[in-house]
Protein backbone atom coordinates (compact mmCIF):
# COMPACT_ATOMS: atom_id res chain seq x y z
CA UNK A 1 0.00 0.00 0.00
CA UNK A 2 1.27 3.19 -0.66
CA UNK A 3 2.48 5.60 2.12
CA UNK A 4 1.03 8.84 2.66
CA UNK A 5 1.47 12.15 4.26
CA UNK A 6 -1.73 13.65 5.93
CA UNK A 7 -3.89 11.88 4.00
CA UNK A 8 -1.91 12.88 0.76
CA UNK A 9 -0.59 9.94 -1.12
CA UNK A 10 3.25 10.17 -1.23
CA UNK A 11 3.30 11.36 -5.20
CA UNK A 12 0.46 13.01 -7.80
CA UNK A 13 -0.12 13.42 -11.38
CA UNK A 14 -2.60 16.83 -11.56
CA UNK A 15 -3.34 17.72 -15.14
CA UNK A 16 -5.10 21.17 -15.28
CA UNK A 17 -2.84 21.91 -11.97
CA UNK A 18 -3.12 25.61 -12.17
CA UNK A 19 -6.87 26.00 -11.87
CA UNK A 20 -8.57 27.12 -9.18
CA UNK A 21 -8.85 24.11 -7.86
CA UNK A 22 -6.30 22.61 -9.30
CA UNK A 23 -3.78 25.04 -7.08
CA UNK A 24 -5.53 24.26 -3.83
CA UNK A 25 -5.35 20.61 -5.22
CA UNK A 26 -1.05 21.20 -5.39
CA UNK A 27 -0.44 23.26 -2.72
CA UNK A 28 -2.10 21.19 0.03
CA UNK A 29 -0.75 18.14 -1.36
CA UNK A 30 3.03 19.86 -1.45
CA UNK A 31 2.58 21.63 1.96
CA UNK A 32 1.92 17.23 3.47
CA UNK A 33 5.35 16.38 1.50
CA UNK A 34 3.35 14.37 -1.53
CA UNK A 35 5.98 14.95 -4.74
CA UNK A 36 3.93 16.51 -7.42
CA UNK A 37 3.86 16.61 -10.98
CA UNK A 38 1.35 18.95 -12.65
CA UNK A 39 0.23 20.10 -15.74
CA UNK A 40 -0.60 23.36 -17.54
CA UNK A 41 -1.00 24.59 -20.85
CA UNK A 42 0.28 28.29 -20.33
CA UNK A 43 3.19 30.15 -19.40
CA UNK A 44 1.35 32.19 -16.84
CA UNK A 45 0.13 28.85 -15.54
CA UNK A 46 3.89 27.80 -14.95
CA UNK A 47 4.58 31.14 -13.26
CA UNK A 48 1.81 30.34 -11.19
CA UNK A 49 2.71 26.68 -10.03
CA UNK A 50 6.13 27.54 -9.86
CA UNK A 51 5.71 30.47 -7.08
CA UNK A 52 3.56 27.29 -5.01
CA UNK A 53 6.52 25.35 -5.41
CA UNK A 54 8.87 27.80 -4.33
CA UNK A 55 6.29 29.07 -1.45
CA UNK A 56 6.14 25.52 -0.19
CA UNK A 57 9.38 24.31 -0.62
CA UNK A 58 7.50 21.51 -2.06
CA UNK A 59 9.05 18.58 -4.50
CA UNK A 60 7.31 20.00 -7.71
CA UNK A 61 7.47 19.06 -11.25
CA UNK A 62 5.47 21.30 -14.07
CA UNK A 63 5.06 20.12 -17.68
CA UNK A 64 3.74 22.70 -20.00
CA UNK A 65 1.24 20.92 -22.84
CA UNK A 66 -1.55 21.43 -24.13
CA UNK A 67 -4.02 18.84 -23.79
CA UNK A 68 -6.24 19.32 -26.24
CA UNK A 69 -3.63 19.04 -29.06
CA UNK A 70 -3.14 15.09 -28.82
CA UNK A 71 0.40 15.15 -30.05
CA UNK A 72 1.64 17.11 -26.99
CA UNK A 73 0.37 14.11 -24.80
CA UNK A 74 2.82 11.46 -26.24
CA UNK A 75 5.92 13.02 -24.50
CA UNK A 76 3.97 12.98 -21.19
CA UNK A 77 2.82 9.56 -21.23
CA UNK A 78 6.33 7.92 -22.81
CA UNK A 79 7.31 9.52 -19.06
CA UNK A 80 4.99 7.55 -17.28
CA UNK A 81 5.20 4.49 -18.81
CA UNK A 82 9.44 4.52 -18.37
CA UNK A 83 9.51 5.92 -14.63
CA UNK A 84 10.65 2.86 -12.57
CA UNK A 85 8.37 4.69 -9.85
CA UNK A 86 5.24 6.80 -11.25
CA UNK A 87 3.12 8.39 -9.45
CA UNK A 88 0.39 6.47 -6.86
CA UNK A 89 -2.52 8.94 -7.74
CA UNK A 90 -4.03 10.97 -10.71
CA UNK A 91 -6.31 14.19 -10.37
CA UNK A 92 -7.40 15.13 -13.61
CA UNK A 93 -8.96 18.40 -13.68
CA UNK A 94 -8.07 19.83 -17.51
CA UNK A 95 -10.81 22.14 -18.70
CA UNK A 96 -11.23 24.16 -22.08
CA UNK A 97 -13.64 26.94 -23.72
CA UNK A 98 -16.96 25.16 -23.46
CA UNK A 99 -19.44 28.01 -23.09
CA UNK A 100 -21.66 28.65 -26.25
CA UNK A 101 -24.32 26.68 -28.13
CA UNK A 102 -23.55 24.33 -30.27
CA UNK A 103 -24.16 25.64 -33.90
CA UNK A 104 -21.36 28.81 -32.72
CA UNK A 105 -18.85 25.91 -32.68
CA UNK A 106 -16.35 24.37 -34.80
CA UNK A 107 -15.56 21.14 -35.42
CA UNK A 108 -12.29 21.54 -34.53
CA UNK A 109 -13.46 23.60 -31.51
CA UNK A 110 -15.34 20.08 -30.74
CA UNK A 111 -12.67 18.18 -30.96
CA UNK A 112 -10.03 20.36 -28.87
CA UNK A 113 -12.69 20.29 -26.08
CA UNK A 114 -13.25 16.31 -25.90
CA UNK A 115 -9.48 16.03 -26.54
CA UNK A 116 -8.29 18.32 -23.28
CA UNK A 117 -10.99 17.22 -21.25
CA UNK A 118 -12.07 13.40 -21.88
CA UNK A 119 -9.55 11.83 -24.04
CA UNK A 120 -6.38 12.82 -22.39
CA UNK A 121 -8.02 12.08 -18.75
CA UNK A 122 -8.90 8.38 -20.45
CA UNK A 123 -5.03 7.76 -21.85
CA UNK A 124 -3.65 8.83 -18.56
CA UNK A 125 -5.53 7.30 -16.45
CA UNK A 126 -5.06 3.88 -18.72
CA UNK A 127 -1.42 4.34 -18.66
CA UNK A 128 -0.94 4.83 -14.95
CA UNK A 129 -3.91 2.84 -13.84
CA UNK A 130 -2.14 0.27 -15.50
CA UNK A 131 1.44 0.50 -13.53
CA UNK A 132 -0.77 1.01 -10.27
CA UNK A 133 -2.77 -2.24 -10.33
CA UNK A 134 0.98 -4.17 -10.74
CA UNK A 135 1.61 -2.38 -7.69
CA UNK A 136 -1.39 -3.22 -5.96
CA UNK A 137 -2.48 0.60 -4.82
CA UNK A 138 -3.67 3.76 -6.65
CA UNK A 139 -6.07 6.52 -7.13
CA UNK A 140 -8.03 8.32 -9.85
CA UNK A 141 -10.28 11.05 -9.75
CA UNK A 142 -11.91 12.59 -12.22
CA UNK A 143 -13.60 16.33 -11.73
CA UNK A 144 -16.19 17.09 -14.37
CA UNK A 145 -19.47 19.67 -13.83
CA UNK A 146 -22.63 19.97 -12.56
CA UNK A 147 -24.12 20.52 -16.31
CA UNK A 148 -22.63 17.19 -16.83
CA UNK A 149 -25.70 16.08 -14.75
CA UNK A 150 -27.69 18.76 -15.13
CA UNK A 151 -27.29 20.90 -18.57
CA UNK A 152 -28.55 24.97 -18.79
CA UNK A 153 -29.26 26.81 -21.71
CA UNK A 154 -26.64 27.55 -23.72
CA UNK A 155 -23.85 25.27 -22.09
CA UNK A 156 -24.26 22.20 -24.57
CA UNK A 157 -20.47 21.91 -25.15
CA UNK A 158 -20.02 21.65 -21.81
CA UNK A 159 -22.94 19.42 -20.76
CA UNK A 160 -21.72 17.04 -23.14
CA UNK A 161 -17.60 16.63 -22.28
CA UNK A 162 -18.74 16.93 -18.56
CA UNK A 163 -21.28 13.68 -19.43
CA UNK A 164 -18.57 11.99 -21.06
CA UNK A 165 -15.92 12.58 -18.43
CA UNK A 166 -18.67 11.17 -15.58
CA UNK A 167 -19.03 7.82 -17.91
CA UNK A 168 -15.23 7.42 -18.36
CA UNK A 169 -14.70 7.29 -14.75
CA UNK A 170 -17.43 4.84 -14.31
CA UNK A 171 -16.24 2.77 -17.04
CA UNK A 172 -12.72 2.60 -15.71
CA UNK A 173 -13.91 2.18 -12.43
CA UNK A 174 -13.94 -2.04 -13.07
CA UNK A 175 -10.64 -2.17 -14.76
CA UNK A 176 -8.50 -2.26 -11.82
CA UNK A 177 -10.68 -2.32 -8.90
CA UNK A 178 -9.50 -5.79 -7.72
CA UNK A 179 -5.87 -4.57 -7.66
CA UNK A 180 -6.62 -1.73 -5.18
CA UNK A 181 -6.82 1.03 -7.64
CA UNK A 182 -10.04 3.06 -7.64
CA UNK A 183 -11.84 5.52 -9.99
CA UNK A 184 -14.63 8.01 -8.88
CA UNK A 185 -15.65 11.04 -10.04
CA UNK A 186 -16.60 14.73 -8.45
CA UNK A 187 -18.52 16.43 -9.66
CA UNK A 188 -18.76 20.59 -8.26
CA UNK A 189 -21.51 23.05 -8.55
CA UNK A 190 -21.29 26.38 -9.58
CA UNK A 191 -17.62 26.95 -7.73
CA UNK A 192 -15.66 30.56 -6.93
CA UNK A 193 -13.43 30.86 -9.54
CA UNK A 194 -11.57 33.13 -12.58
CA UNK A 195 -13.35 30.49 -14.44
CA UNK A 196 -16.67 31.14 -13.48
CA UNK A 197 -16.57 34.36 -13.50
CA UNK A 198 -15.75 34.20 -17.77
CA UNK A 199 -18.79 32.13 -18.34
CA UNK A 200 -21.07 34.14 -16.06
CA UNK A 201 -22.39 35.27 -19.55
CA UNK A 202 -23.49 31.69 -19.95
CA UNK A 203 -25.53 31.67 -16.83
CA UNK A 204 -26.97 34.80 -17.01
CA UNK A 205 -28.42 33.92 -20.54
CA UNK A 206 -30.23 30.51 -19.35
CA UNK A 207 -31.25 32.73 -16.62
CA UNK A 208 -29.39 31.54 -13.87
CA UNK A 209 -27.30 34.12 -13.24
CA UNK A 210 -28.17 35.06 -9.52
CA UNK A 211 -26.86 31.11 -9.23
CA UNK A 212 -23.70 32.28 -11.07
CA UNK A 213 -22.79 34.76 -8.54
CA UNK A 214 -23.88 33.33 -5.47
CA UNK A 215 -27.32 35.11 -4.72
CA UNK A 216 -29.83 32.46 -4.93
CA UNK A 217 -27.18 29.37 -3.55
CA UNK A 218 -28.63 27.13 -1.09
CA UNK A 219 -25.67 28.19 0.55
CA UNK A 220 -25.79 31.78 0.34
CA UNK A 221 -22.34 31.78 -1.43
CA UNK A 222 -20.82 29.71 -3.68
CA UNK A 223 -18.68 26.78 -3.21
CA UNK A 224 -15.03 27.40 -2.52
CA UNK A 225 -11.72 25.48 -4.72
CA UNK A 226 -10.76 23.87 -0.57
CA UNK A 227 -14.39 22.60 -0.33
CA UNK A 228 -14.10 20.81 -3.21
CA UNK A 229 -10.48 19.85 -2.79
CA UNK A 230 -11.44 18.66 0.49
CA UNK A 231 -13.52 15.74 -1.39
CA UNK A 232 -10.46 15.16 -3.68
CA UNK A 233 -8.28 14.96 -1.05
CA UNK A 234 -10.56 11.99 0.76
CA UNK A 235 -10.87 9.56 -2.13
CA UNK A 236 -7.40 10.12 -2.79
CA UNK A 237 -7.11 8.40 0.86
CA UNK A 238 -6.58 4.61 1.67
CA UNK A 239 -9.57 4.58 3.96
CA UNK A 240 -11.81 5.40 0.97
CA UNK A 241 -10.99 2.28 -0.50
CA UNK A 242 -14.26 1.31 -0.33
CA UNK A 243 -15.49 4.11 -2.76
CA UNK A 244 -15.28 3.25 -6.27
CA UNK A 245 -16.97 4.24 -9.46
CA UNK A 246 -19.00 6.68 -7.52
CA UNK A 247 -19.61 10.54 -8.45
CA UNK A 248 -19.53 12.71 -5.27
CA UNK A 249 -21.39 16.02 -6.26
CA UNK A 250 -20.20 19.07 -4.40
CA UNK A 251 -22.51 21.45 -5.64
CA UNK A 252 -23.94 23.26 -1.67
CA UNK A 253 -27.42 22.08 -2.50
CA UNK A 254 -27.65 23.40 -5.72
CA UNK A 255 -28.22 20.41 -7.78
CA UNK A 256 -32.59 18.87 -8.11
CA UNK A 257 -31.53 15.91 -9.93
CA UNK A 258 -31.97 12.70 -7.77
C-alpha cells in the first residue's frame, strides 16, 4: 500500500494543476510532502505553479502541454510508462472553452474540447492505472461539472464533455478495482473561480445568473476550490478504498436531480 502524508498519497499526477482548484489541489498536497507533478498549458500557468513550489518548498514538477492538441500528450505519457516509480494517484482536472451553443462551434473547436478534457483524462488514467494495479495501490479522480448532470441553456459543449468525463470514470472504475486502484468522479456546482466568472455570460443567458454569482445558492455563497479539494483529497485516501466508481457532487445544495 502506498504511504502517505496527511492523507496525501506520497506522489500526484494533476493535469489542469493551475486551476482554481487545481492550485488548492497542489499546494495542500506539497505543503503534506506528496511529490507533485502537474500540468498546464500556459506560461502564466507555470509562473503560477512555480511560485507554489517555491512558497512551499515543495518537490514540484510542471510540464507545459496542451491537452487538447493530442500530439503534446505522447511526450507525457512515454514519461509515465518509463519511470521505474510513477506516481500512486491521478487528479485530472483539464478544462477548455466550453461556453456557447452548439451551432457557434467548430468542429475543430469540438474536438479540442473532448481532446483536453475526456480523451487525455482516459489515456492517462489507462497508462498509470495500469502500472498502479501491478503495484497493488492507486487513485483516480476525475472532476467534471454539474451541467454534466444537469445541462442549462446555452452550455451544450459543456454538458456534453462533462457527461462523457462522468461515464469514463465509471467505465474505468472495473478495470482495476481488484488490484486496489479506484476511480470516482466529483462532480462541483457552480464553484468561486476566474473560471466562473468568464462564463457568467453563460448563466446569465439561461437565466441563472443570480446562481452564477452566489445570490440564490442554497448556501448563500458559492462553493469554494478547498471545499471541493477537500472531497479530492478523501478519495485520494486509503480509507476510501471502499469508494469506487461513484460521483460525489459538491454542488452546496444546488443540484434537483436525484
Amino acid at each position: 500500500m502506498s504511504t502517505t502524508t496527511e492523507s496525501w498519497p506520497e506522489s500526484l499526477l494533476v493535469t489542469g494543476g493551475s486551476g482554481g482548484i487545481g492550485t488548492v489541489v497542489v499546494e495542500q498536497a506539497l505543503r503534506a510532502g506528496t511529490r507533485v507533478l502537474a500540468t498546464t498549458s500556459s506560461d502564466a500557468g507555470r509562473a503560477r505553479l512555480e511560485e507554489l513550489g517555491a512558497v512551499t518548498g515543495g518537490d514540484l514538477t510542471v510540464v507545459e502541454v496542451d491537452l487538447a492538441r493530442p500530439g503534446q500528450l505522447g511526450p507525457l505519457l512515454a514519461d509515465l510508462r518509463d519511470r521505474t516509480d510513477p506516481p500512486r494517484a491521478f487528479v485530472a482536472l483539464s478544462s477548455g472553452p466550453s461556453g456557447g451553443q452548439l451551432e457557434e462551434k467548430s468542429p475543430q473547436d469540438l474536438a479540442d474540447l473532448l481532446h483536453a478534457k475526456v480523451w487525455s483524462a482516459g489515456l492517462l488514467a489507462s497508462t498509470l492505472g495500469d502500472r498502479l494495479a501491478r503495484r497493488g495501490w492507486g487513485r483516480i479522480v476525475v472532476v467534471t461539472g454539474i451541467t454534466g448532470r444537469e445541462p442549462i441553456d446555452g452550455y451544450a459543449v459543456g454538458a456534453a464533455s462533462n457527461a462523457a468525463l462522468r461515464t469514463l470514470a465509471k467505465s474505468l472504475s472495473r478495470r482495476w478495482a481488484a488490484a486496489g486502484v479506484t476511480v470516482n468522479a466529483v462532480c462541483p456546482g457552480p464553484v468561486e473561480s476566474e473560471r466562473l466568472r468568464a462564463l457568467a455570460r453563460a448563466f446569465d443567458e439561461a437565466g441563472e445568473g443570480q446562481l452564477a454569482h452566489g445570490r440564490a445558492h442554497p448556501l448563500g455563497r458559492l462553493v469554494t476550490p478547498a471545499e471541493v479539494a477537500a472531497v479530492i483529497r478523501f478519495l485520494l485516501d486509503p480509507a476510501a478504498s471502499g469508494v469506487n466508481g461513484a460521483e460525489v457532487v459538491v454542488d452546496g445544495g444546488v443540484g434537483r436531480s436525484v
